[in-house]
C-alpha atoms as a PDB file:
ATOM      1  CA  UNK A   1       0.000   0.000   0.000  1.00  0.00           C
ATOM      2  CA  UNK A   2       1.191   3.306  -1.071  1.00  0.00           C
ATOM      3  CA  UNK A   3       1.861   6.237   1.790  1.00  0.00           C
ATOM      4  CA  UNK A   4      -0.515   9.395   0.955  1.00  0.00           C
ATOM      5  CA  UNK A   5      -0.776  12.448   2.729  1.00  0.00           C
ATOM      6  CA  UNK A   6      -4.493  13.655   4.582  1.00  0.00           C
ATOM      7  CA  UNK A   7      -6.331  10.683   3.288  1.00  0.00           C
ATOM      8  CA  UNK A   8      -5.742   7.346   3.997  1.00  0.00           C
ATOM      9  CA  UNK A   9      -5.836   4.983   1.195  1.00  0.00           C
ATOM     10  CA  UNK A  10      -7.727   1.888   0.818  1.00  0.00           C
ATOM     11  CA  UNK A  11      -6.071  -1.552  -0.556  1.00  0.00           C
ATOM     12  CA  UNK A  12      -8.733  -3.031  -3.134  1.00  0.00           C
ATOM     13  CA  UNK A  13      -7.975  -6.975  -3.541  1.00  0.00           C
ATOM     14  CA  UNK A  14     -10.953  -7.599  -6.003  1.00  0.00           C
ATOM     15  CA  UNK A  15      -9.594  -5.568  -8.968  1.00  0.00           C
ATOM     16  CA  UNK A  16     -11.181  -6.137 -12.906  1.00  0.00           C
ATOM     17  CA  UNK A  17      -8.749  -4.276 -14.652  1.00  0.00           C
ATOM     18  CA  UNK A  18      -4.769  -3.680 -14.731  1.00  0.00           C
ATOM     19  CA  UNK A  19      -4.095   0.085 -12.535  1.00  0.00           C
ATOM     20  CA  UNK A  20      -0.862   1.493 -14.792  1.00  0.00           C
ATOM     21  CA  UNK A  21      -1.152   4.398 -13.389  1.00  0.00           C
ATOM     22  CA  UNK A  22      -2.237   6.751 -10.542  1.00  0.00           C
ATOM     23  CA  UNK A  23      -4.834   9.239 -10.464  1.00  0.00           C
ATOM     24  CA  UNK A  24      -6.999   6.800 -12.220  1.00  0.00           C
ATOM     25  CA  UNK A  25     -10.854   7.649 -11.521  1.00  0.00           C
ATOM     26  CA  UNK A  26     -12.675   3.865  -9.874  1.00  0.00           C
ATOM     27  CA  UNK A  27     -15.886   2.341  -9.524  1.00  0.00           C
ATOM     28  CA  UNK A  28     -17.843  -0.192  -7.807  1.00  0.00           C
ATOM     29  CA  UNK A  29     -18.453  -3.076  -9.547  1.00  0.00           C
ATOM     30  CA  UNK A  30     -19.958  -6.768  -8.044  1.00  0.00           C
ATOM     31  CA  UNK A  31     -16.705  -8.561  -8.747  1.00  0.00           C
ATOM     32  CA  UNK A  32     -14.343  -5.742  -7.999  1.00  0.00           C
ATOM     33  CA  UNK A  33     -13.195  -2.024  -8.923  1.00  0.00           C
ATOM     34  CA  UNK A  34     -12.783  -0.965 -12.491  1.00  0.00           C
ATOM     35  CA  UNK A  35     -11.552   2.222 -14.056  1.00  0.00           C
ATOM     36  CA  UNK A  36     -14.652   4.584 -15.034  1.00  0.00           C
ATOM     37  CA  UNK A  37     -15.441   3.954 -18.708  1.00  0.00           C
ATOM     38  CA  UNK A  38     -18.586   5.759 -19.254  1.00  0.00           C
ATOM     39  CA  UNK A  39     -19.908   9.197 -18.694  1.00  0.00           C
ATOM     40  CA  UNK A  40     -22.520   7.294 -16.308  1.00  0.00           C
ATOM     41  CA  UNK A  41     -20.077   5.416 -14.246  1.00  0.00           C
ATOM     42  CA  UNK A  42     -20.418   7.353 -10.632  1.00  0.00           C
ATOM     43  CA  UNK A  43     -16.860   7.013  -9.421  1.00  0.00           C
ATOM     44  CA  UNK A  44     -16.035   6.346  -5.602  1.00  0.00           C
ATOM     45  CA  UNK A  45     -12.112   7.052  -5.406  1.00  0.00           C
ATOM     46  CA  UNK A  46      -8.585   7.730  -7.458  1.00  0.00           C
ATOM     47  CA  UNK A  47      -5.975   5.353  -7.459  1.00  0.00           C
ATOM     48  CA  UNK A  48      -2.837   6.442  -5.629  1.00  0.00           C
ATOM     49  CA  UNK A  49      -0.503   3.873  -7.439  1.00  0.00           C
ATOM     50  CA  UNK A  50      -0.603   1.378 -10.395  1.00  0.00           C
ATOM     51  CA  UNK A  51      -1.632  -2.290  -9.762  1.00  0.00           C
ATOM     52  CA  UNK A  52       0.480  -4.493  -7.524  1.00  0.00           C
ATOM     53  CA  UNK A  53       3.614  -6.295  -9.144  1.00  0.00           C
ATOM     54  CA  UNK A  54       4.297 -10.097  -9.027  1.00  0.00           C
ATOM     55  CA  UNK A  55       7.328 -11.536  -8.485  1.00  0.00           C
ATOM     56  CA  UNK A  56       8.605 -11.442 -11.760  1.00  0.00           C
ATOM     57  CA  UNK A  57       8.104  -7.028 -11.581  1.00  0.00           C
ATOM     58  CA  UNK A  58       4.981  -7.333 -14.018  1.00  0.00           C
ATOM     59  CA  UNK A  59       1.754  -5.305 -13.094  1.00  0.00           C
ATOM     60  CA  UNK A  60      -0.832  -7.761 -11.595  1.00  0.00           C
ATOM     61  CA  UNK A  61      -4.025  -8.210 -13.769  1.00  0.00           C
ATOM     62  CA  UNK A  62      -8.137  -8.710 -13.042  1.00  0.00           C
ATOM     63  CA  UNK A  63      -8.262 -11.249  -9.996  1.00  0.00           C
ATOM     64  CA  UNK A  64      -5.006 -11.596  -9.115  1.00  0.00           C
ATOM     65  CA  UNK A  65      -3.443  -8.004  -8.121  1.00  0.00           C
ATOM     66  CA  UNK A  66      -4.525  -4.986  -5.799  1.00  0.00           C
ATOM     67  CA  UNK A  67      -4.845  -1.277  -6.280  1.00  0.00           C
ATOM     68  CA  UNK A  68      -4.237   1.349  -3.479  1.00  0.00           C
ATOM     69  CA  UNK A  69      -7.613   4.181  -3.344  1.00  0.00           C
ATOM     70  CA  UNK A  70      -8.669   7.104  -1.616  1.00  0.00           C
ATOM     71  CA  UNK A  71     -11.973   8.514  -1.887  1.00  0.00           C
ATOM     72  CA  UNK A  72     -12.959  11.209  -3.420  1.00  0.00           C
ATOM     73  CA  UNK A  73     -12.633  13.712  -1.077  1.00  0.00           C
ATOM     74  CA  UNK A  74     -10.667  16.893  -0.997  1.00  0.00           C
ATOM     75  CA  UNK A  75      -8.394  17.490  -3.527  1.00  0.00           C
ATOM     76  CA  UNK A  76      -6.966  14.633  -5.282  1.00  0.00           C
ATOM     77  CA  UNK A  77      -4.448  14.775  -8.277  1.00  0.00           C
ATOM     78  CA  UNK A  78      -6.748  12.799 -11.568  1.00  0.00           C
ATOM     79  CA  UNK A  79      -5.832  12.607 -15.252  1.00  0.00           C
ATOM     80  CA  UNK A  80      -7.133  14.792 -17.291  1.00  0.00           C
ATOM     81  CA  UNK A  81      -8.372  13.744 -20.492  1.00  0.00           C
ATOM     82  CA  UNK A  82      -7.986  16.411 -23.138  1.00  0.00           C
ATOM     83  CA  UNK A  83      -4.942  19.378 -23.956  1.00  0.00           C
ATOM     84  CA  UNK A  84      -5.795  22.704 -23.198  1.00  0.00           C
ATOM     85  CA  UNK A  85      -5.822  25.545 -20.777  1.00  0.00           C
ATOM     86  CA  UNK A  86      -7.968  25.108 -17.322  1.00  0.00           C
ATOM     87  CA  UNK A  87      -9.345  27.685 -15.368  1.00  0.00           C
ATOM     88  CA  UNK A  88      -9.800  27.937 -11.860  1.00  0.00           C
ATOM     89  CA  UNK A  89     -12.907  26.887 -10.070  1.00  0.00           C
ATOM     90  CA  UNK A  90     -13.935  24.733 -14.019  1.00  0.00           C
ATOM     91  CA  UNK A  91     -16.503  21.854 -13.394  1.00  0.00           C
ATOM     92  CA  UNK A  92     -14.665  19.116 -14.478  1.00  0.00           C
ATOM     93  CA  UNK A  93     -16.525  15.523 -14.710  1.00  0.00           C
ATOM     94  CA  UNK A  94     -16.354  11.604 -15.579  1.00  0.00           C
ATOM     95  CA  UNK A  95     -14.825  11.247 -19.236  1.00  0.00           C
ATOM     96  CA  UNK A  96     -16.945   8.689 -21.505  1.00  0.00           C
ATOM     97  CA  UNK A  97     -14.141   7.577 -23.648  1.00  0.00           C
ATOM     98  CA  UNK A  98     -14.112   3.483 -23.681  1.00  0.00           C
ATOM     99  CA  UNK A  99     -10.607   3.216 -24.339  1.00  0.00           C
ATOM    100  CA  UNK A 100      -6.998   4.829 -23.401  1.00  0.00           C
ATOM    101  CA  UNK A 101      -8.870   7.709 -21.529  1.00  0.00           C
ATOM    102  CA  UNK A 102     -10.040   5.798 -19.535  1.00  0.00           C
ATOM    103  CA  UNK A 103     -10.536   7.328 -15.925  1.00  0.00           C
ATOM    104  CA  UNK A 104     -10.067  10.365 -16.772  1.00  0.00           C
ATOM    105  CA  UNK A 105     -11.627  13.894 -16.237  1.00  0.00           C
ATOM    106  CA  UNK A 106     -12.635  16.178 -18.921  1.00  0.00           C
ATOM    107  CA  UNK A 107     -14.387  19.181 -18.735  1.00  0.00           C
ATOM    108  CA  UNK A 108     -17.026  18.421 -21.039  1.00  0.00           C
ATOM    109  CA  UNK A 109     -20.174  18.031 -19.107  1.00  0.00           C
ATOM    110  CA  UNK A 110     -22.290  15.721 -22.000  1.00  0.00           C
ATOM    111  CA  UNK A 111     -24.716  14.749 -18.991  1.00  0.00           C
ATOM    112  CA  UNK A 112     -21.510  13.061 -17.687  1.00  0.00           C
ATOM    113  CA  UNK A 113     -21.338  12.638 -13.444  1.00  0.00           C
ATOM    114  CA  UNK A 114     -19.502  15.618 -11.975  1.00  0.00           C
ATOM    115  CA  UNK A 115     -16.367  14.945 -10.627  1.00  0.00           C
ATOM    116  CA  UNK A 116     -15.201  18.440  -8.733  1.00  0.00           C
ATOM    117  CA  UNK A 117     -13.864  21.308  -9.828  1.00  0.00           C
ATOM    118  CA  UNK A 118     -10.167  22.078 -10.754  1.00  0.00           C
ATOM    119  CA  UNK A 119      -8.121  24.004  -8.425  1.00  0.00           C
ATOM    120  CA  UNK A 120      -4.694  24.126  -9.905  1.00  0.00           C
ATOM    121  CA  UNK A 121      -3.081  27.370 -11.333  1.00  0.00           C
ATOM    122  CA  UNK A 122      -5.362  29.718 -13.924  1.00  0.00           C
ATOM    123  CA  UNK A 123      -4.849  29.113 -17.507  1.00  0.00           C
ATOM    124  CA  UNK A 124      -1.785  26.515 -17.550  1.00  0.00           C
ATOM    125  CA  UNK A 125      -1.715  24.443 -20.358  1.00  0.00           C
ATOM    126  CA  UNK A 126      -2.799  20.783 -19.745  1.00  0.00           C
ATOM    127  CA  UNK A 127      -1.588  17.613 -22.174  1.00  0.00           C
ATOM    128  CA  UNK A 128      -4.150  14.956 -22.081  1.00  0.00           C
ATOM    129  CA  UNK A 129      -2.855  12.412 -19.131  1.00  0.00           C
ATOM    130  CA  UNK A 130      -1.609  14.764 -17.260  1.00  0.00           C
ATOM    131  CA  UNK A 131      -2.245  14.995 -13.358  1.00  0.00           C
ATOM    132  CA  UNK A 132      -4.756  18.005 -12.296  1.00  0.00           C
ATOM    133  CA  UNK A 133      -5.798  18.916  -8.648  1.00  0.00           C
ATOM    134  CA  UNK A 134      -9.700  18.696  -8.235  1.00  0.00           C
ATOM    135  CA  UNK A 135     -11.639  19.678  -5.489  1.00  0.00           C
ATOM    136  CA  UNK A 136     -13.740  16.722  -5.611  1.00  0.00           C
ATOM    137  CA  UNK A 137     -17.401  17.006  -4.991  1.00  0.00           C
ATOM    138  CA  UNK A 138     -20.401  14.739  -4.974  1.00  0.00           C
ATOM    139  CA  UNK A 139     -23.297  15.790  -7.597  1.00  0.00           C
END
């Protein structure tokens, strides 16, 4: 389990999809967490680390590996999904992508769940994947 400042994060054993990153947006599912794929999906937490490694230093898959969480709560450092510049106090919310993007904010709305809003510096220049700080809120 990875150390995290304010928040203390939660170990998820029952993972359905391989965690290669942090600040990965998560959701409940019956047999385990998954990333957010959908603008629907009503996340619970960000991951704080990628998946846990076997012995042989390979990221642990569906089933088998764990994932370190915190909830959505405060700020919290998530991926953003798309390049350009962010503004201070911008709703940001659940990106539907279905593929590389996944977990990710954006900051089109598209009836998507609301995520928080960003609170990073005024008008810098994000690259899609990069980490923003969101003042996460509950819709």
């Amino acid at each position: 389990m990875s150390a995290y400042s304010g928040i203390s994060p939660i170990n998820c054993p029952d993972i359905q999809n391989t965690f290669t990153s942090m600040g990965l947006l998560v959701k409940y599912n019956a047999g385990g967490i998954q990333i957010t794929t959908a603008k629907a999906d009503a996340p619970f937490g960000v991951t704080v680390d990628e998946s846990s490694r076997d012995a042989a230093g390979a990221l642990e898959a569906a089933g088998t590996g764990t994932v370190s969480v915190v909830p959505l709560a405060g700020v919290q450092m998530i991926k953003i999904a798309s390049a350009g510049a962010l503004k201070q106090g911008e709703s940001l919310y659940v990106h539907d992508s279905g593929g590389t993007l996944d977990g990710h904010v954006t900051t089109t709305n598209s009836s998507s769940k609301f995520v928080g809003y960003y609170v990073g510096e005024d008008n810098i220049t994000s690259v899609a994947g990069d980490l923003v700080p969101v003042l996460c809120r509950s819709a």
